[in-house]
Structure formats: C-alpha cells, structure tokens
C-alpha atoms as a PDB file:
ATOM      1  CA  UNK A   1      16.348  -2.244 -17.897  1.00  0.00           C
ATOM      2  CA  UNK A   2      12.795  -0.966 -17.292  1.00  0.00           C
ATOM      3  CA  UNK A   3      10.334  -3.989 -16.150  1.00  0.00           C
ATOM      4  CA  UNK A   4       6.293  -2.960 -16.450  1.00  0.00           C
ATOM      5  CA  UNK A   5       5.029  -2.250 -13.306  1.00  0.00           C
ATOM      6  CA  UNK A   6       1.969  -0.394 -12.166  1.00  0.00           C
ATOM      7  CA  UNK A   7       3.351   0.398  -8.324  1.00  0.00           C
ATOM      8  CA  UNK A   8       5.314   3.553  -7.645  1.00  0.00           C
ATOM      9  CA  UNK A   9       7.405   1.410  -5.127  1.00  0.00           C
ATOM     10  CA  UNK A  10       8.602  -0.301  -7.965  1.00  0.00           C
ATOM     11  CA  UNK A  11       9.190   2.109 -10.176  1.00  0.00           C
ATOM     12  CA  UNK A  12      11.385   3.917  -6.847  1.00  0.00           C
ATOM     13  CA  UNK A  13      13.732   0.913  -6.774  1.00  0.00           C
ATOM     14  CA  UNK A  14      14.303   1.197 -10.690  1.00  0.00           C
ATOM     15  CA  UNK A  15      14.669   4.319 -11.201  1.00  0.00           C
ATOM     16  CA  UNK A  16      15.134   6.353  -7.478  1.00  0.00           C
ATOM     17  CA  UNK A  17      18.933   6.477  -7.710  1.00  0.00           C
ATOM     18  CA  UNK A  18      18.234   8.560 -10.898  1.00  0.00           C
ATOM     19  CA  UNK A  19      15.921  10.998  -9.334  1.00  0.00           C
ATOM     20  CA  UNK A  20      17.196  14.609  -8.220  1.00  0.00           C
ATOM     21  CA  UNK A  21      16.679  15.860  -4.570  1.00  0.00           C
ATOM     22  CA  UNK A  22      13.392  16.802  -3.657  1.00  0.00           C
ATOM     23  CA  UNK A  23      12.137  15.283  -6.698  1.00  0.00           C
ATOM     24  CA  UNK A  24      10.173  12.680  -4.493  1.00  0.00           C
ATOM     25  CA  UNK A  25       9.792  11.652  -0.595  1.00  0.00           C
ATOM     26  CA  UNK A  26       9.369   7.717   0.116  1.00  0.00           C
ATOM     27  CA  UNK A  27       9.389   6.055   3.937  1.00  0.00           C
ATOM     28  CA  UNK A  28       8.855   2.837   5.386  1.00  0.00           C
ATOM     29  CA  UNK A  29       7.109   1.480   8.354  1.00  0.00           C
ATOM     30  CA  UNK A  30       6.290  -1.285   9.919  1.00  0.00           C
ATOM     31  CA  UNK A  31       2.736  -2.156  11.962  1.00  0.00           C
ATOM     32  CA  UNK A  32       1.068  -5.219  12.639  1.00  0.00           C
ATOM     33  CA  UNK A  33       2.811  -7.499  10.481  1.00  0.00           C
ATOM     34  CA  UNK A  34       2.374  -5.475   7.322  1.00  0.00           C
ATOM     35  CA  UNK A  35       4.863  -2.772   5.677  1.00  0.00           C
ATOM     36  CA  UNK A  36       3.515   0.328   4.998  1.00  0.00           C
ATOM     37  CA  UNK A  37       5.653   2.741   2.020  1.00  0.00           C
ATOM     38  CA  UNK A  38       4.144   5.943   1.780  1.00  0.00           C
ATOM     39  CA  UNK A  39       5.857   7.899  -1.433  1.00  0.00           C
ATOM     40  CA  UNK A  40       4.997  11.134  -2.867  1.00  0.00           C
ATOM     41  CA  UNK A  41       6.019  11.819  -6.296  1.00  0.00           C
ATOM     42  CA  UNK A  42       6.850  16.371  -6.572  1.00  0.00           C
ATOM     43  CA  UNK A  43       8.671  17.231  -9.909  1.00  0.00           C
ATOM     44  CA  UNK A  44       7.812  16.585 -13.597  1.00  0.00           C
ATOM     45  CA  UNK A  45      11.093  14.815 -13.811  1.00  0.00           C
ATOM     46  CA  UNK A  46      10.389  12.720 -11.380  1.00  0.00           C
ATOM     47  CA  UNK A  47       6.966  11.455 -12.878  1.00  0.00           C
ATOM     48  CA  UNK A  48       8.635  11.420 -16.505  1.00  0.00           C
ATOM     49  CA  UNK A  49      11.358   9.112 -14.761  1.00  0.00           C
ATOM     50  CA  UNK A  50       9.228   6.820 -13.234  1.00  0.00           C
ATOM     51  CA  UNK A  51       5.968   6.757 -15.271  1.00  0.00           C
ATOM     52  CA  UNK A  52       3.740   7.627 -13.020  1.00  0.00           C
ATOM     53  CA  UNK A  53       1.396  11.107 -11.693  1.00  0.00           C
ATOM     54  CA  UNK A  54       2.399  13.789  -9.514  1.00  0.00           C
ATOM     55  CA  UNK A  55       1.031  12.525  -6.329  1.00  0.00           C
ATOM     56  CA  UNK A  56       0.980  10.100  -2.816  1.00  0.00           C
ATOM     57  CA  UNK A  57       0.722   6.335  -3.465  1.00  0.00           C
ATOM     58  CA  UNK A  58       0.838   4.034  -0.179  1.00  0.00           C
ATOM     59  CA  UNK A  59       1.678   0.546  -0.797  1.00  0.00           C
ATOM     60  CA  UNK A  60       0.266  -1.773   1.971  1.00  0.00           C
ATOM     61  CA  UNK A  61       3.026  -4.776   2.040  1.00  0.00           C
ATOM     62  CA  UNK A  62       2.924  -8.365   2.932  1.00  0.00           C
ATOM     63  CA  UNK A  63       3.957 -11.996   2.419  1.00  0.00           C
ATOM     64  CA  UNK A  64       1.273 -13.007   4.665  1.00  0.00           C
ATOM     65  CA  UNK A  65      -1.455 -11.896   2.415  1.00  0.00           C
ATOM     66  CA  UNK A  66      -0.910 -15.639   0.652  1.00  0.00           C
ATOM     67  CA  UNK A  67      -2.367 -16.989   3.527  1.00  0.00           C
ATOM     68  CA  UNK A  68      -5.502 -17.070   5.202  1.00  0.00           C
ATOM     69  CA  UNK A  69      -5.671 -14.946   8.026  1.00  0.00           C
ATOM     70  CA  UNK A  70      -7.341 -15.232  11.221  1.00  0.00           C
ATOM     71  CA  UNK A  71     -10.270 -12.844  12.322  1.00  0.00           C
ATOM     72  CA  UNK A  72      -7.746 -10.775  14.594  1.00  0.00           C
ATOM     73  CA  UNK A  73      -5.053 -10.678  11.697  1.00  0.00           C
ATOM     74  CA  UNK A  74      -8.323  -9.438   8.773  1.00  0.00           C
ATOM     75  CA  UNK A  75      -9.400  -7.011  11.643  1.00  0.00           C
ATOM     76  CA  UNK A  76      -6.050  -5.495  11.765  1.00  0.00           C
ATOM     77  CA  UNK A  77      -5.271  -5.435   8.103  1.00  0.00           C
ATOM     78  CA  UNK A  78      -8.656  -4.418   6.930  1.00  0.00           C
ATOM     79  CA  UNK A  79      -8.610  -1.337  10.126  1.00  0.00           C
ATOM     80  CA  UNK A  80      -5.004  -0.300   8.334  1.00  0.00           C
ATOM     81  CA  UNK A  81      -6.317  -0.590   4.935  1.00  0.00           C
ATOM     82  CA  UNK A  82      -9.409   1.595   5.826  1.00  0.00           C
ATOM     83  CA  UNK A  83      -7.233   4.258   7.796  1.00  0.00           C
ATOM     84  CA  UNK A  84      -4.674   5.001   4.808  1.00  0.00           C
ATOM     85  CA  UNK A  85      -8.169   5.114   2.248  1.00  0.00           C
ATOM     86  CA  UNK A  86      -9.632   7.578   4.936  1.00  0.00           C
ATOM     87  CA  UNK A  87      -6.840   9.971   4.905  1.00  0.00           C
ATOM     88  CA  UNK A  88      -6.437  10.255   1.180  1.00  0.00           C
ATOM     89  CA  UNK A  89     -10.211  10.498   1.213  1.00  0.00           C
ATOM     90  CA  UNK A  90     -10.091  12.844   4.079  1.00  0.00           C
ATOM     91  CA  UNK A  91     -13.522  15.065   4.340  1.00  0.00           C
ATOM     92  CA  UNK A  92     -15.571  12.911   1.707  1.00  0.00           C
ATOM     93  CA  UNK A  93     -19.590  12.375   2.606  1.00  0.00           C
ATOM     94  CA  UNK A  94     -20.665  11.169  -0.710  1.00  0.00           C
ATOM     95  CA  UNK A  95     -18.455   8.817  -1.823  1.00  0.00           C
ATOM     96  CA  UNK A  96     -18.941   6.539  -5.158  1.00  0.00           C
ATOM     97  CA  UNK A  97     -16.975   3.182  -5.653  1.00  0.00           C
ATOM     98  CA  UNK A  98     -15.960   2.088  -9.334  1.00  0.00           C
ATOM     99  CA  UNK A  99     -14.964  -1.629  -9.596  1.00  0.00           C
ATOM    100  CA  UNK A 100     -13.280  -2.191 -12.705  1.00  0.00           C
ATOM    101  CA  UNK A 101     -12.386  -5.534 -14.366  1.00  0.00           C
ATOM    102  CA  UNK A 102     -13.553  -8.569 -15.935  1.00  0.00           C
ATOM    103  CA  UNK A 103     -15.320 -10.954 -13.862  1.00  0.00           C
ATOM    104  CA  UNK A 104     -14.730 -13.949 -16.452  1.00  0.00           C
ATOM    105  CA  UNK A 105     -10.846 -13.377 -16.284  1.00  0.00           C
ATOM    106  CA  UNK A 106      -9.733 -15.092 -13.086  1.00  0.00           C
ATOM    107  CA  UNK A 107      -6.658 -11.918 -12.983  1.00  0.00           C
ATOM    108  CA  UNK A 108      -8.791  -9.327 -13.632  1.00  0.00           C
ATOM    109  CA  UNK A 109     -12.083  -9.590 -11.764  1.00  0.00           C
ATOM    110  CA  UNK A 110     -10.954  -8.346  -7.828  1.00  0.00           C
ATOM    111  CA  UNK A 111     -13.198  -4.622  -8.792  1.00  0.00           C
ATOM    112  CA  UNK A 112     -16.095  -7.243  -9.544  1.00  0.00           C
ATOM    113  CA  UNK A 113     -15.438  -9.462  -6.290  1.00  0.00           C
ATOM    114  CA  UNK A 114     -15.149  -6.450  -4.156  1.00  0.00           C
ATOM    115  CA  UNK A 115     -18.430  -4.879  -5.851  1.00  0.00           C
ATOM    116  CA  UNK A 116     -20.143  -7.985  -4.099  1.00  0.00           C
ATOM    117  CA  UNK A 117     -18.566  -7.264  -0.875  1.00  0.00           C
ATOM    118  CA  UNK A 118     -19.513  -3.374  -0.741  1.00  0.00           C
ATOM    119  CA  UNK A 119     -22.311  -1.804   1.584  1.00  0.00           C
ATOM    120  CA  UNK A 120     -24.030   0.374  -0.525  1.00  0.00           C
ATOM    121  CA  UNK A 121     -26.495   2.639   1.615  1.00  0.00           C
ATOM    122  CA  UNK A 122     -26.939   5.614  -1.236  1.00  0.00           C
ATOM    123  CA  UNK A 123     -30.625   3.749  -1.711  1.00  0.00           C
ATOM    124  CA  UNK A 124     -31.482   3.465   2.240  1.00  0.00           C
ATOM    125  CA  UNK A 125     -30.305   7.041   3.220  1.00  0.00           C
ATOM    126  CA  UNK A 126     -32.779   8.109   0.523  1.00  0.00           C
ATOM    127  CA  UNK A 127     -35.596   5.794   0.788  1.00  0.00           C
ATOM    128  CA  UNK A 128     -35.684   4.512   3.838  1.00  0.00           C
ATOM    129  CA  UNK A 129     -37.472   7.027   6.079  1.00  0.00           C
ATOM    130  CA  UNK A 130     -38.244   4.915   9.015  1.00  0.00           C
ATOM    131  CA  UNK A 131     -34.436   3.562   9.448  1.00  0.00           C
ATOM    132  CA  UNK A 132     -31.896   5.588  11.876  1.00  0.00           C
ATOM    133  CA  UNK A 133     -29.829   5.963   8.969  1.00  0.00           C
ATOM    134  CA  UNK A 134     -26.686   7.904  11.108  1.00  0.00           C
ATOM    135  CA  UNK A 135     -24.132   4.925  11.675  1.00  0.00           C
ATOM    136  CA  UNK A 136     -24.626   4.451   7.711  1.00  0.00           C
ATOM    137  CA  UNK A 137     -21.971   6.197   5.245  1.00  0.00           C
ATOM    138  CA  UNK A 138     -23.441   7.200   1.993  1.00  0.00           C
ATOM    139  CA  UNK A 139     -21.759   4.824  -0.069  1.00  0.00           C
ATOM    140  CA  UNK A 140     -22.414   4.211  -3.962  1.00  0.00           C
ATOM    141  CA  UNK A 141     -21.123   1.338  -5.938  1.00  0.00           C
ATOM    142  CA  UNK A 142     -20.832   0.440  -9.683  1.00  0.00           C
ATOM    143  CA  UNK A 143     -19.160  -2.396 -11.320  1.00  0.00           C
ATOM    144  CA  UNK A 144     -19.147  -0.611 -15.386  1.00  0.00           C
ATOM    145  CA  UNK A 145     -17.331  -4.522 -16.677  1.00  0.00           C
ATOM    146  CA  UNK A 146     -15.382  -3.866 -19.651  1.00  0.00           C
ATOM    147  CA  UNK A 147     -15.298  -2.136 -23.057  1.00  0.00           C
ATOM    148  CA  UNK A 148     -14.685  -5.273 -25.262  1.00  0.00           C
ATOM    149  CA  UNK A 149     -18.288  -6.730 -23.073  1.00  0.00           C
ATOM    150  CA  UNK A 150     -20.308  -3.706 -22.893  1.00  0.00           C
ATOM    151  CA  UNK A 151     -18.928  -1.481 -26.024  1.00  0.00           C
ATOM    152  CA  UNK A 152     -18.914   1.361 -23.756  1.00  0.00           C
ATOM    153  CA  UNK A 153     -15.589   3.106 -22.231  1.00  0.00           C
ATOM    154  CA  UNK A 154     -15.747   2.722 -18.234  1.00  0.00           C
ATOM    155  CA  UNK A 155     -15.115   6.208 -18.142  1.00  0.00           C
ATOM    156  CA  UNK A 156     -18.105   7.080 -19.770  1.00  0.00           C
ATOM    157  CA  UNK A 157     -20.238   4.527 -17.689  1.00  0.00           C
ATOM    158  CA  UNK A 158     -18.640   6.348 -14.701  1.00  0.00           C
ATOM    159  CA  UNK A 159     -19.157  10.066 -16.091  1.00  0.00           C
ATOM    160  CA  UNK A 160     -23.015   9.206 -16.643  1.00  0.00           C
ATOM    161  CA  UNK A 161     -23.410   7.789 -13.080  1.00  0.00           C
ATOM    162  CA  UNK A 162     -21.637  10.887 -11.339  1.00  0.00           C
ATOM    163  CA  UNK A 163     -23.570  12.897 -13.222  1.00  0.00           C
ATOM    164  CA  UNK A 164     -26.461  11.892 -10.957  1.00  0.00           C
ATOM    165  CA  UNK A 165     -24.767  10.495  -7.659  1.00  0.00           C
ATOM    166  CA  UNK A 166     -22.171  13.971  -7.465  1.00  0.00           C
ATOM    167  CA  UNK A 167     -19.551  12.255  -5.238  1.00  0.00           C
ATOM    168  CA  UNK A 168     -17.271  14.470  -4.079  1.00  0.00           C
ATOM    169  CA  UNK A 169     -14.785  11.671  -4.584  1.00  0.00           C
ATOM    170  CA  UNK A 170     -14.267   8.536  -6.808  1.00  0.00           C
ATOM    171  CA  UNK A 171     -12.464   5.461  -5.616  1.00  0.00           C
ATOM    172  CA  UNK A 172     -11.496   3.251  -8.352  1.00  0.00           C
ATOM    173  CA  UNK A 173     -10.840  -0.282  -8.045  1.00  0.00           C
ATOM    174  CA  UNK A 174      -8.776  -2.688  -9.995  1.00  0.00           C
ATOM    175  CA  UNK A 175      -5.908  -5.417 -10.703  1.00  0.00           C
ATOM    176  CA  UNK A 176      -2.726  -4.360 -11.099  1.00  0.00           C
ATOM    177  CA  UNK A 177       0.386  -5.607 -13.001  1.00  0.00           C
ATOM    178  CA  UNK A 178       3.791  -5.596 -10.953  1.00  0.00           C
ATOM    179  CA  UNK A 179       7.323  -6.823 -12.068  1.00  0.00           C
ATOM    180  CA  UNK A 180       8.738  -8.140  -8.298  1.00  0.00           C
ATOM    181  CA  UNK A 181       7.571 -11.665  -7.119  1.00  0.00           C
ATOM    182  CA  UNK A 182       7.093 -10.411  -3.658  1.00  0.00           C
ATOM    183  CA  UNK A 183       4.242  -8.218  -4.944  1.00  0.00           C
ATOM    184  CA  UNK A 184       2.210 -10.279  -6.369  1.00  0.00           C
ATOM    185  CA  UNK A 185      -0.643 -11.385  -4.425  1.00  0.00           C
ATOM    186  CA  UNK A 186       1.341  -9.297  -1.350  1.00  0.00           C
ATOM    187  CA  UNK A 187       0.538  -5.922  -1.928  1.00  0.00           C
ATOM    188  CA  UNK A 188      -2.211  -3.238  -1.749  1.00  0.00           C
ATOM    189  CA  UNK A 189      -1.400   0.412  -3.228  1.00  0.00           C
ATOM    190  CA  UNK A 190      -3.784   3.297  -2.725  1.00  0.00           C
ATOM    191  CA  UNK A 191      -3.109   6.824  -4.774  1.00  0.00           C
ATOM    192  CA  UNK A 192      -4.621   9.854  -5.203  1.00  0.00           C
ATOM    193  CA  UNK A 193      -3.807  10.226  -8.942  1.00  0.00           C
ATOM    194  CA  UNK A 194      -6.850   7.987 -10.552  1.00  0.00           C
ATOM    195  CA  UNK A 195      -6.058   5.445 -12.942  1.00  0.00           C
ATOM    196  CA  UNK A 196      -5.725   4.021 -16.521  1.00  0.00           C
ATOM    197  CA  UNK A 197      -7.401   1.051 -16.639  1.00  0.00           C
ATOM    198  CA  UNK A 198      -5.542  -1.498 -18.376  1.00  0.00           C
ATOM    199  CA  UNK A 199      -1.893   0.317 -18.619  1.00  0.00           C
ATOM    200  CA  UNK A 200       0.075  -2.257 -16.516  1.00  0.00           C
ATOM    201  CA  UNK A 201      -0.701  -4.693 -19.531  1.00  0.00           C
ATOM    202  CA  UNK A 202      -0.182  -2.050 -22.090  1.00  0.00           C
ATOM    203  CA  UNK A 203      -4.075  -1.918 -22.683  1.00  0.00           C
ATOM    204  CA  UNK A 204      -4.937   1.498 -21.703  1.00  0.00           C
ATOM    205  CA  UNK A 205      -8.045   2.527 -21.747  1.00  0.00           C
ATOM    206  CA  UNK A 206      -9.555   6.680 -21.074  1.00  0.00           C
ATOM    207  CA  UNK A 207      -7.986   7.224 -17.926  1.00  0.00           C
ATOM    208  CA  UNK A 208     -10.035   8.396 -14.435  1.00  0.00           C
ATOM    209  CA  UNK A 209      -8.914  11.032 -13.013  1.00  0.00           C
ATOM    210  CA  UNK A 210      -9.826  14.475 -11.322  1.00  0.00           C
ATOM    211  CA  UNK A 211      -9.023  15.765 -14.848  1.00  0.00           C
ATOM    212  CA  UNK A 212     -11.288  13.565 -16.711  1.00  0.00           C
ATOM    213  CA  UNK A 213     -14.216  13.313 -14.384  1.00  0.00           C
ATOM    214  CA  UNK A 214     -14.069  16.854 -12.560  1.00  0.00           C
ATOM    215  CA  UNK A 215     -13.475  14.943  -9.237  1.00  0.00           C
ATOM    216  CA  UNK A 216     -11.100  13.378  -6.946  1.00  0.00           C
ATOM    217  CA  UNK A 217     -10.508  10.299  -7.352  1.00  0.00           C
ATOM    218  CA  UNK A 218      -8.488   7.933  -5.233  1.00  0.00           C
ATOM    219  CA  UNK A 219      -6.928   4.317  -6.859  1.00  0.00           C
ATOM    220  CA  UNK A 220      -7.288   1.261  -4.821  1.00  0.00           C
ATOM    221  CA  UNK A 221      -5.504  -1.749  -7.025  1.00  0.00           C
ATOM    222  CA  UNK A 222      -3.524  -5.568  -6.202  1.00  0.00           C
ATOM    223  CA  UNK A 223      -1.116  -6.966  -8.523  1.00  0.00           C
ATOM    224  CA  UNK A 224      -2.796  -9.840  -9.707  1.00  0.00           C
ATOM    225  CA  UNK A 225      -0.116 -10.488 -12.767  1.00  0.00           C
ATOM    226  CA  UNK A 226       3.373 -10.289 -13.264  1.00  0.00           C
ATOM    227  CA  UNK A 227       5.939  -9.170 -16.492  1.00  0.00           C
ATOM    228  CA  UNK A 228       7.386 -11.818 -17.505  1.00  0.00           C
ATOM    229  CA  UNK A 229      10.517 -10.209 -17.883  1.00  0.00           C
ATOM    230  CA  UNK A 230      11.241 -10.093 -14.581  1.00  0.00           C
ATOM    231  CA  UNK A 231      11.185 -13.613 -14.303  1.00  0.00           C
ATOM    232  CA  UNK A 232      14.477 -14.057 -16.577  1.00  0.00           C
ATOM    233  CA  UNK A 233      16.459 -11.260 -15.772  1.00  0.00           C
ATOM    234  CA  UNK A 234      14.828  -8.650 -17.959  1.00  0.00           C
ATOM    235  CA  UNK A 235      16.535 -11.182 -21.315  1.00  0.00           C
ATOM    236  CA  UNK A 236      13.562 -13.219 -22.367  1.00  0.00           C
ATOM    237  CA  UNK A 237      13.527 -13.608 -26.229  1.00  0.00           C
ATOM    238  CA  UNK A 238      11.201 -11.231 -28.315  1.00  0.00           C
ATOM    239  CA  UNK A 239       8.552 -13.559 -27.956  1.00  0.00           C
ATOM    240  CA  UNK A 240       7.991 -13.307 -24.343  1.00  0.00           C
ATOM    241  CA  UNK A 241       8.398  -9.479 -23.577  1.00  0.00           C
ATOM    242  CA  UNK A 242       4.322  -9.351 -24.349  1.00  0.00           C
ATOM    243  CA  UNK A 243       3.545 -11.573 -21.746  1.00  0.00           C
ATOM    244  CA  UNK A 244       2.116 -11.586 -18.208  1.00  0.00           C
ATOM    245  CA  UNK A 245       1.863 -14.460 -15.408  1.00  0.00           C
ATOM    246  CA  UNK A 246       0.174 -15.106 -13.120  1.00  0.00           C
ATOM    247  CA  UNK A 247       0.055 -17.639 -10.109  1.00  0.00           C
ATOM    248  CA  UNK A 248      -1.666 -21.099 -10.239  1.00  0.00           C
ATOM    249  CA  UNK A 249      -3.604 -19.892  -7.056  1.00  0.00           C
ATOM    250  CA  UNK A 250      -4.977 -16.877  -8.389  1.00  0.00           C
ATOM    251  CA  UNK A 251      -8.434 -17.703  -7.838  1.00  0.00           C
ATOM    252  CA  UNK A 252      -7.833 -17.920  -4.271  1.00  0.00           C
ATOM    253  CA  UNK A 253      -5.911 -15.102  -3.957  1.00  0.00           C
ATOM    254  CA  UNK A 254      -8.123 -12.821  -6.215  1.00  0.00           C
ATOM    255  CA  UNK A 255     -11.054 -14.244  -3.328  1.00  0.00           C
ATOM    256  CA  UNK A 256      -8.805 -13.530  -0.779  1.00  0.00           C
ATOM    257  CA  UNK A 257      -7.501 -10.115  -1.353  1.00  0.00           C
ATOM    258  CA  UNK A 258     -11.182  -8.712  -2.709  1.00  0.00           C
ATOM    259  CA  UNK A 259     -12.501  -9.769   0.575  1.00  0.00           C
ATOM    260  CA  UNK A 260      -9.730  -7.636   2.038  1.00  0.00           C
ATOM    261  CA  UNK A 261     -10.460  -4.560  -0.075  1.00  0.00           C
ATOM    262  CA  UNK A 262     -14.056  -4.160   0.104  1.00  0.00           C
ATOM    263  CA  UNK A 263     -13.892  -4.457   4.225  1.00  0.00           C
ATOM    264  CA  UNK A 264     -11.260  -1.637   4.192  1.00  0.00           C
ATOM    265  CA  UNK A 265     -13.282   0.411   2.259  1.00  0.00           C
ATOM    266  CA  UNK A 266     -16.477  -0.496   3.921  1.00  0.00           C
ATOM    267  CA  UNK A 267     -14.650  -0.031   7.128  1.00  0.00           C
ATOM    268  CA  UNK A 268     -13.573   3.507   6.021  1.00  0.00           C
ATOM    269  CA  UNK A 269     -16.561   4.804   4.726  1.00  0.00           C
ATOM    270  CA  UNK A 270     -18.963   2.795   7.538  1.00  0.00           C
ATOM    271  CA  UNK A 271     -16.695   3.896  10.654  1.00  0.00           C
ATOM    272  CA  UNK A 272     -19.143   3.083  13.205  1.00  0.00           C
ATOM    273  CA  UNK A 273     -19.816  -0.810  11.702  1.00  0.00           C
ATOM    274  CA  UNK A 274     -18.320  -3.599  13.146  1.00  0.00           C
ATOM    275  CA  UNK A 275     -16.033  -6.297  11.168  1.00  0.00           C
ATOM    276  CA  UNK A 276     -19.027  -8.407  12.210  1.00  0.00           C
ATOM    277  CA  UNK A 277     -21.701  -6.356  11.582  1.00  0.00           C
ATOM    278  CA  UNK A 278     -20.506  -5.107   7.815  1.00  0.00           C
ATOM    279  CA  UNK A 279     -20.356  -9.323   7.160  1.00  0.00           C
ATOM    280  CA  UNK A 280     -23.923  -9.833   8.324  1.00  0.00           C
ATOM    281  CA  UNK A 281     -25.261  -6.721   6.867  1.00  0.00           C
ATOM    282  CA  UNK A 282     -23.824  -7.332   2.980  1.00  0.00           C
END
C-alpha cells in the first residue's frame, strides 16, 4: 500500500526496506525537544521508489508544535529551524522568498501567513542611504497566490521577479500533504530539491526547481492535510481515496506554525536580529 505523502520521511518508512544499499542515508537526532531526520536520497532507484528528487530533506519533528510555546521554547525552535535553512542555503547573499498558497483556504494559506511575517530589506539596502544597513540580510519576498485566482502559473510570477531580483537562491514556501497523524501540524521539512506546488493533493502545478528557474532553490513546507487513506488502513471505499483532512484546529495551527517559519527564516537570513527585535521591526 502506497499512502500520498509529500515528506521523504514518510516515504522512508514505506518504502526503505525496499531500497538497495547506498541508495539513500537517513539519521535521527534529538535536540531541544524536537527530532531532527536528516535523509539524503543518491540513486535513481531510490527516487523512482519513493517519489521524490535526488537530494537532502530535513524533517524538523514534534508533538509539541500543537501547542503554544513559550518565548524560550519559539527561541529554540525558530534558532534550529533557521540553522538547518542556513546550511542548505549555505553562502547565499541575495536571497528571494516565494510563499505559495491560497490565503482564502484555511489548509493552504501558511506561504501567505509567513509572507506577513517576513523582513524584507531588498528596498532599504537600496534606498535607504542614510540607514547602517550591515546587521540587515538582503531579503526579498513574494506571495504569487494561485493560478485558479491570478490565471498566471506561480512559476512564471516567480521567473519574472528573479529576472530582476537575481537571487542566488529561491526558498519556496508551502503546505504540505502527509499520510501519518503524527505529522500533521508536527512537522517542518526543508529540501534542496524545489517543489511542485500542489502534488501532495494530486494538483501539480510547473514545478520550481534549479532546473526550471536556473537557480537553487530550497523547499520549506508543513503538512497542513492528511490522505484519508491512512485514516482506515489504506481500505476506504473508492469514494474516499480522493480525499484529504484536515484538523478542526487548523486555523490555529496554520497561525501557529507560519509564525514559526517566517522567524526561522528571518532568523537565518537576519543573523544578527534578535527574536525581539525581528517582532518589533515587521
């Protein structure tokens, strides 16, 4: 049985008995409360098997993510979240941030959310000749909405605005679909191998990737909805294998979690800003 899932963890405890030697690498470990699973995916038949890019993917883990946190507890989850985005980011000065999704869909609008919570400085290191502009990254942010809103592929919104930015890497933001109960809500997975917008729910739209948009670019995503499959065991009738649930909560966890997001990635590409000081400033 093969459940929908857009996580490589996932996908490992599906299908990782089936996979040769060598054909991937995937650890655990443990920090703060959270667990961190860092896999990287070698061979084509590894990537056939599971359904997903040659690449690294770190999934960011935990049950606690339900709850609200206190300042210590964001700190420390936000300073992890922006360390494992730094290293697969590793050497970027000009980055751009792409927050995909709906905003009217409850599921899919964390990109949107987190587009609110961003600190973009591309504007002040260019305008603003007065300012001491050094503790600033040089951060970009666009929230391109959806085809069926705009008429316009999010890929093409995004190839028009690198066009003039030129990051020299893309990170993409967006809800995911998973098919464990644990995940959703609990999880945060980073990968360097772009995304296709929409594929967890088997609406795929052009895909972003280095290949596509002549960049790197580096996927940022929380499952926000779940197959329902997995709910029964993999043996729902015909009419259910199309469908995807999600928790009654979801507007508080979609708040929650995009509030968690954008400070790791304002924390990674703002290094010298404060928890405090990123809050006051956006």
């Amino acid at each position: 049985m093969s459940l929908r899932t857009d996580l490589a963890r996932e996908s490992i405890s599906q299908h990782g008995s089936l996979i040769s030697e060598g054909g991937i690498s995937h650890t655990e470990e443990n920090e703060n409360g959270l667990s961190i699973f860092r896999t990287r995916i070698f061979t084509k038949q590894a990537s056939d098997l599971l359904s997903k890019p040659r690449g690294s993917y770190v999934t960011i883990s935990s049950q606690a993510f339900s709850l609200e946190s206190t300042p210590q507890e964001f700190k420390q989850r936000s300073d992890t979240l922006a360390r494992e985005l730094g290293a697969l980011c590793e050497g970027t000065r000009n980055p751009l941030v792409v927050c995909l999704g709906n905003r009217d869909i409850t599921p899919d609008s964390l990109g949107p959310l987190v587009s609110d919570k961003l600190l973009a400085t591309r504007h002040i290191h260019r305008l603003a000749k007065d300012i001491d502009t050094k503790t600033l990254g040089n951060l970009s942010v666009i929230a391109p909405s959806v085809m069926g809103k705009t008429g316009i592929e999010a890929l093409e919104t995004v190839k028009a605005v690198a066009d003039v930015v030129k990051p020299d890497v893309i990170v993409a933001v967006d809800a995911l679909a998973c098919c464990e109960g644990e995940s959703l809500g609990g999880s945060i997975q980073l990968c360097d191998t772009g995304i296709s917008p929409g594929s967890g729910v088997e609406n795929a739209r052009a895909e972003l990737s280095q290949k596509t948009l002549g960049v790197r670019v580096v996927a940022v995503g929380v499952p926000t909805v779940i197959d329902a499959k997995s709910l029964c065991g993999g043996s729902c009738d015909t009419i259910y294998n199309s469908m995807f649930v999600t928790p009654r909560n979801i507007d508080s966890l979609v708040r929650r979690m995009s509030t968690l997001v954008a400070m790791g990635i304002n924390r990674a590409f703002h290094p010298s800003l404060s928890v405090d000081e990123i809050v006051s400033l956006v």
